[in-house]
Protein backbone atom coordinates (compact mmCIF):
# COMPACT_ATOMS: atom_id res chain seq x y z
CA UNK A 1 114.88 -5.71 22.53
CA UNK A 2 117.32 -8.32 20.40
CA UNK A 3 115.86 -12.10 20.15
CA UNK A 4 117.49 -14.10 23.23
CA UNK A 5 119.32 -16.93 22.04
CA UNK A 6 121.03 -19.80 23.53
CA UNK A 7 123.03 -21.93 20.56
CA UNK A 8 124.67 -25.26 20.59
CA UNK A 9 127.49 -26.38 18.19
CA UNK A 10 128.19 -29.53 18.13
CA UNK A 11 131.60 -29.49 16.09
CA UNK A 12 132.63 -32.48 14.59
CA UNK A 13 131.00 -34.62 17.29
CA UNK A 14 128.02 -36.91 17.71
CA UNK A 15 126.13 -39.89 16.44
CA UNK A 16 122.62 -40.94 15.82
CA UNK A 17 122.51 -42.62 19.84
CA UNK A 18 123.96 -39.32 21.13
CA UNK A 19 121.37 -37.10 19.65
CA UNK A 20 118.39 -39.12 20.88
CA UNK A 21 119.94 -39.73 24.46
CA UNK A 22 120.29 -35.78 24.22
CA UNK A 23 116.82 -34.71 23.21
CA UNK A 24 115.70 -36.42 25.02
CA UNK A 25 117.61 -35.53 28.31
CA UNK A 26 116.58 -31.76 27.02
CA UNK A 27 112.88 -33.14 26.96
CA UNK A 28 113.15 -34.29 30.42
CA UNK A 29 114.21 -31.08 31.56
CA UNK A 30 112.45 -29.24 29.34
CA UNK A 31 110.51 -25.63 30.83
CA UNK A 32 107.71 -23.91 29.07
CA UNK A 33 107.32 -21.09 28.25
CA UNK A 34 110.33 -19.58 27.31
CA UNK A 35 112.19 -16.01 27.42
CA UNK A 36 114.76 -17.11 24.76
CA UNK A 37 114.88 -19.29 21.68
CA UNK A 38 117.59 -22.36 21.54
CA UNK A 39 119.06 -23.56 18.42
CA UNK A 40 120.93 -26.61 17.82
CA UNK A 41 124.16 -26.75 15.16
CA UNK A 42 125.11 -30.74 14.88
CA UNK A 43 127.05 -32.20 11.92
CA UNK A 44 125.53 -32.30 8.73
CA UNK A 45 124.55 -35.92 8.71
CA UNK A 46 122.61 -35.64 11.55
CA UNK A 47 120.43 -32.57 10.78
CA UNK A 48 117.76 -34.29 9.49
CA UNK A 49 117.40 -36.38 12.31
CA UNK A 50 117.27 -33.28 14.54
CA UNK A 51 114.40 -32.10 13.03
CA UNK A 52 111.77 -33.18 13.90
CA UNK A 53 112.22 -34.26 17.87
CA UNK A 54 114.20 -30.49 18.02
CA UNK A 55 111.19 -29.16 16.52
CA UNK A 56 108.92 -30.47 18.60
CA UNK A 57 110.51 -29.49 21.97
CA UNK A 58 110.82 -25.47 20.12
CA UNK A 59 114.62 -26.04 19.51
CA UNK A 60 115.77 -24.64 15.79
CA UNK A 61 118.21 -26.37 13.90
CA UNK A 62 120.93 -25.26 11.82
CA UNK A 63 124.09 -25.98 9.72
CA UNK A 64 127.21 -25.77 10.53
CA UNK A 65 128.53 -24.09 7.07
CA UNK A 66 127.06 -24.09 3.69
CA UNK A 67 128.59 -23.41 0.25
CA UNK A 68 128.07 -20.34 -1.59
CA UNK A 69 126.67 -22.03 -4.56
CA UNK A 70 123.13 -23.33 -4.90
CA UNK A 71 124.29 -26.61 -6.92
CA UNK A 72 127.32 -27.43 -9.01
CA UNK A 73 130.60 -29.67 -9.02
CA UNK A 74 131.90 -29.26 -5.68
CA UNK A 75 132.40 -32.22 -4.58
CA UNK A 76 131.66 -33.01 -0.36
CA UNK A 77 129.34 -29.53 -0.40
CA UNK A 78 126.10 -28.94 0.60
CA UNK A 79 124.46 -25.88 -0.59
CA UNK A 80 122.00 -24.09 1.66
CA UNK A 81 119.05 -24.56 -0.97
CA UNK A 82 119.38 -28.44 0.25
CA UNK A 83 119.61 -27.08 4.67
CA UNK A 84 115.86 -25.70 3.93
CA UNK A 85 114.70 -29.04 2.09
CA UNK A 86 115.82 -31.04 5.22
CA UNK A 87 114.79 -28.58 7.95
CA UNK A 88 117.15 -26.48 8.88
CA UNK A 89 116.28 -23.26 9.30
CA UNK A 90 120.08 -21.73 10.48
CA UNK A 91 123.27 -21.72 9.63
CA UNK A 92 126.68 -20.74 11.22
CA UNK A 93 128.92 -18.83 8.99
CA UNK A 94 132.88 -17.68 9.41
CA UNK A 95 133.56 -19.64 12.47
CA UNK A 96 136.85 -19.46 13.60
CA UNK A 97 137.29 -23.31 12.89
CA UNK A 98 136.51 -22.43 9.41
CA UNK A 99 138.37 -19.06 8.73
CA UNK A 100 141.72 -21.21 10.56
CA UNK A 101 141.21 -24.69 9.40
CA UNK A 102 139.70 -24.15 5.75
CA UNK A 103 141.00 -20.90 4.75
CA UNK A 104 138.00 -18.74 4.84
CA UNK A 105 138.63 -15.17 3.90
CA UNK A 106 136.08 -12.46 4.78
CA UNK A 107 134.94 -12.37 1.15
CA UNK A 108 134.13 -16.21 1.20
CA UNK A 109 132.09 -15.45 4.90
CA UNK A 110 130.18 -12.99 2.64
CA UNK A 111 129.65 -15.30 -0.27
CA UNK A 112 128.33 -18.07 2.39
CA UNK A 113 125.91 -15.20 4.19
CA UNK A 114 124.50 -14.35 0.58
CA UNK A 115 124.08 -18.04 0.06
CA UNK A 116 122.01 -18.19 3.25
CA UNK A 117 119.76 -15.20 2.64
CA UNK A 118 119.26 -16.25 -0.97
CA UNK A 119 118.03 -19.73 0.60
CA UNK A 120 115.92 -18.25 3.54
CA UNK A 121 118.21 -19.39 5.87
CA UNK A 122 119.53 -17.12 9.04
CA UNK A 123 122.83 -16.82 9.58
CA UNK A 124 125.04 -16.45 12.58
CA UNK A 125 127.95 -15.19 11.43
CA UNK A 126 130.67 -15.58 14.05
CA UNK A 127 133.82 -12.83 14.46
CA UNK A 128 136.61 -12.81 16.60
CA UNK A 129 139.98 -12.04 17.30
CA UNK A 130 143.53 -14.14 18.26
CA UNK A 131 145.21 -13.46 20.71
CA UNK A 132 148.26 -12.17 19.11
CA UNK A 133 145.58 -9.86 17.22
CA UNK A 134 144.49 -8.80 20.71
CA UNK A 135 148.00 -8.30 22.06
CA UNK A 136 149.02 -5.94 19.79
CA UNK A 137 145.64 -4.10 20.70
CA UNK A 138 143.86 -4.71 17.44
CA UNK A 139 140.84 -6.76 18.47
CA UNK A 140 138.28 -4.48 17.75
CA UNK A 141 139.95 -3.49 14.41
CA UNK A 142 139.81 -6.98 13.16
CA UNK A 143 135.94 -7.70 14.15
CA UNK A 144 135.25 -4.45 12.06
CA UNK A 145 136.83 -5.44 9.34
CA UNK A 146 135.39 -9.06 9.50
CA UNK A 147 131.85 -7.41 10.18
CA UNK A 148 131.89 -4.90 7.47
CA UNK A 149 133.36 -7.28 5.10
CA UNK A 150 129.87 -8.78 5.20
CA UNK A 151 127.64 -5.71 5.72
CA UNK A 152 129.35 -4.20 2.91
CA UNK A 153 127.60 -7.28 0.71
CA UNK A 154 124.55 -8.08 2.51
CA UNK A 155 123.18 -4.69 4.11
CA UNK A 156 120.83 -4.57 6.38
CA UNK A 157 119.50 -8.04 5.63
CA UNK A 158 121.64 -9.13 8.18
CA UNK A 159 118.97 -8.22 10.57
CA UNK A 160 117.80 -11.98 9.45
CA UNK A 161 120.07 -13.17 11.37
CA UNK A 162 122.72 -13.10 14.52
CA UNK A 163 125.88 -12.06 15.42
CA UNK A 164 128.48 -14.14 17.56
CA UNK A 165 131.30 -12.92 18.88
CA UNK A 166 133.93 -15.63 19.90
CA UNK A 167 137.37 -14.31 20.79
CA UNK A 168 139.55 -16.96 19.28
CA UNK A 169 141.84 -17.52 22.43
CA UNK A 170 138.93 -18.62 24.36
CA UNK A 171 137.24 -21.45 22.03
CA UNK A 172 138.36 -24.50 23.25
CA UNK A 173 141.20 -23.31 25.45
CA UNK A 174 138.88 -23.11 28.66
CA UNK A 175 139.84 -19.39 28.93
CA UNK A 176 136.99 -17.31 28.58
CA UNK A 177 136.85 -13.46 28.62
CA UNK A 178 135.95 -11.85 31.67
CA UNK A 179 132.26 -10.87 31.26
CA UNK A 180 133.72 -7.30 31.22
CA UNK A 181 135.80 -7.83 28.03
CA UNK A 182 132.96 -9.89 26.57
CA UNK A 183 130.51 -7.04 26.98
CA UNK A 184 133.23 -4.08 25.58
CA UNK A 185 133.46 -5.71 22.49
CA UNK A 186 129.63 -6.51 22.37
CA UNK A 187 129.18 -2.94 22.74
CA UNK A 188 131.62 -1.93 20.05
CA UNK A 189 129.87 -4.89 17.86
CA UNK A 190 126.19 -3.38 18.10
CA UNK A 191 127.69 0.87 17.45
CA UNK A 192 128.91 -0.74 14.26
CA UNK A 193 125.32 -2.59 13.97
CA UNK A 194 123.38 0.87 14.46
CA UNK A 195 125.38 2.91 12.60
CA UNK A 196 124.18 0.96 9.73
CA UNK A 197 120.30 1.39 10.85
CA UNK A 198 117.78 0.75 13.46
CA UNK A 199 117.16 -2.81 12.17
CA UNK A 200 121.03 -3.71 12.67
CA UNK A 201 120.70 -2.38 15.52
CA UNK A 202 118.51 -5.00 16.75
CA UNK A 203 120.55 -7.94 15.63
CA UNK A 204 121.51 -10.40 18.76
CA UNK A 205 124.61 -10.72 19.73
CA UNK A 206 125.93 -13.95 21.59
CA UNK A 207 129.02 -14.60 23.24
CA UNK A 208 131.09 -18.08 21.47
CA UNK A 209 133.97 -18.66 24.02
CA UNK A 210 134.59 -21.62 26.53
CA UNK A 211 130.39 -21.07 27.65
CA UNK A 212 129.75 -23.18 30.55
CA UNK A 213 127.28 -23.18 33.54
CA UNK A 214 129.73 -21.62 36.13
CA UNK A 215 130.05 -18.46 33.68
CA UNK A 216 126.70 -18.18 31.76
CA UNK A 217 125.31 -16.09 34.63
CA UNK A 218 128.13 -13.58 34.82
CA UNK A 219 127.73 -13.27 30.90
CA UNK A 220 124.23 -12.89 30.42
CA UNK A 221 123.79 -10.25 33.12
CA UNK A 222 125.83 -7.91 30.76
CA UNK A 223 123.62 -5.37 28.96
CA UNK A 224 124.53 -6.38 25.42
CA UNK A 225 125.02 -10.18 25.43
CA UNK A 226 121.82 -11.50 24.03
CA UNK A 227 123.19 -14.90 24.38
CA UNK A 228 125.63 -17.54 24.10
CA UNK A 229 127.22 -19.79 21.08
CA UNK A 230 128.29 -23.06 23.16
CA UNK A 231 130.59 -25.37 21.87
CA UNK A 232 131.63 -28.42 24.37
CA UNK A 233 129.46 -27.92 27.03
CA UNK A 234 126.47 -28.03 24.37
CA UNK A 235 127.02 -32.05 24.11
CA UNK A 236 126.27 -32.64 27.80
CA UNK A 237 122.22 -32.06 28.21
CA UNK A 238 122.44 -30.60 32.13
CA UNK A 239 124.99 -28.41 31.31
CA UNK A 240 123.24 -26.75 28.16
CA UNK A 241 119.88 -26.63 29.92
CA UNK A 242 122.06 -25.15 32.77
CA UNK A 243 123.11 -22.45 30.12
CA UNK A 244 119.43 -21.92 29.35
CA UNK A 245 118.57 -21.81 32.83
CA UNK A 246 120.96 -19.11 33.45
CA UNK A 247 119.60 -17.42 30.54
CA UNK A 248 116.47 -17.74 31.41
CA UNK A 249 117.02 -15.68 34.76
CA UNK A 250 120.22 -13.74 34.47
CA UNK A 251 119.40 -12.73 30.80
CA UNK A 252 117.69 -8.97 30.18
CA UNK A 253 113.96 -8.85 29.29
């Protein structure tokens, strides 16, 4: 059975106060033991001080990108070699943010997921279609292509790590695919994992789109949503332990 997981990104959002007034809202509600893991993605300054009170409640904690090199002249980086020194023990890579905002092609997703391995690191790398991609009925084309545009590099060591699908139209827009579509495309995601091998096939695969606590449930009843990659609703501390929550009862064994 794939590793349950229940994510928080934190975008470009935060501050020092925010992250203690979090953890420790999470402590508060905090429920032992636990049927899935949760992992924590704030900006890169504040990593560090994630660490250790994350750590100590269970709660990994990850990057948000990292650069392909381990050192070099580039300027406003930070490789993944210097993640592990701090702490972290994730890292997202090719979220849509990224591929739209900073011009990531597939190849530079790969470089970033070899980066990660290299530094003992797990990735998450994130795929997803627009909606003009899904219009025109080539959704499941383009997560292929993104998908095997890092399997093609990294092989089966991708079993490190995760797999999150967010469908583009439904980050931030407050749309979210019905838990039907969600689960189609998680199922076409883990026939390209096990055609690859038995230890793809075990990869998670979370859901990244517009996660809150009215639609966790619905989600993480589905068969092959392992979990959830939260963005806005991961700041507020009821509504992401309301996402665990759900996970925690709705989610398969």
């Amino acid at each position: 059975m794939p590793q349950r997981i229940v994510a928080g990104n934190w975008k470009m959002n935060g501050s020092r106060a925010q992250l203690a007034a979090f953890l420790a809202a999470l402590r508060q509600g905090w429920a032992e033991p636990r049927r899935c893991d949760v992992l924590l993605f704030p900006p890169a300054l504040l990593v560090p001080e994630a660490i250790e009170p994350a750590s100590a409640l269970g709660i990994g904690v990850g990057m948000q990108t990292v650069h392909p090199e381990a050192s070099g002249a580039f300027t406003g980086e930070l490789a993944a070699e210097m993640a592990v020194d701090v702490g972290a023990s994730w890292t997202l890579v090719g979220h849509s943010e990224r591929r739209e905002l900073c011009g990531e092609s597939d190849e530079d997703v790969a470089a970033r997921t070899v980066a990660a391995l290299r530094a003992g690191l797990r990735p998450m790398l994130c795929v997803g279609e627009t909606l003009e991609q899904r219009r025109a009925g080539n959704a499941e084309t383009v997560v292929r292509e993104q998908l095997e545009a890092v399997l093609a590099v990294v092989g089966d060591e991708l079993a490190a790590g995760a797999v999150a699908y967010e469908p583009v139209w439904a980050i931030g827009t407050g749309e979210t695919a019905s838990p039907e579509t969600a689960e189609a495309m998680h199922v076409a995601i883990r026939d390209i994992l096990k055609a690859r091998g038995p230890r793809l096939g075990m990869v998670p695969i979370l859901y990244g789109g517009s996660v809150k606590p009215e639609n966790a449930a619905a989600l993480f009843a589905k068969e092959d949503i392992d979990g959830a990659l939260v963005g806005g609703a991961s700041l507020d501390a009821a509504a992401f332990l309301a996402i665990i929550a759900a996970m925690e009862t709705h989610g398969n064994p």
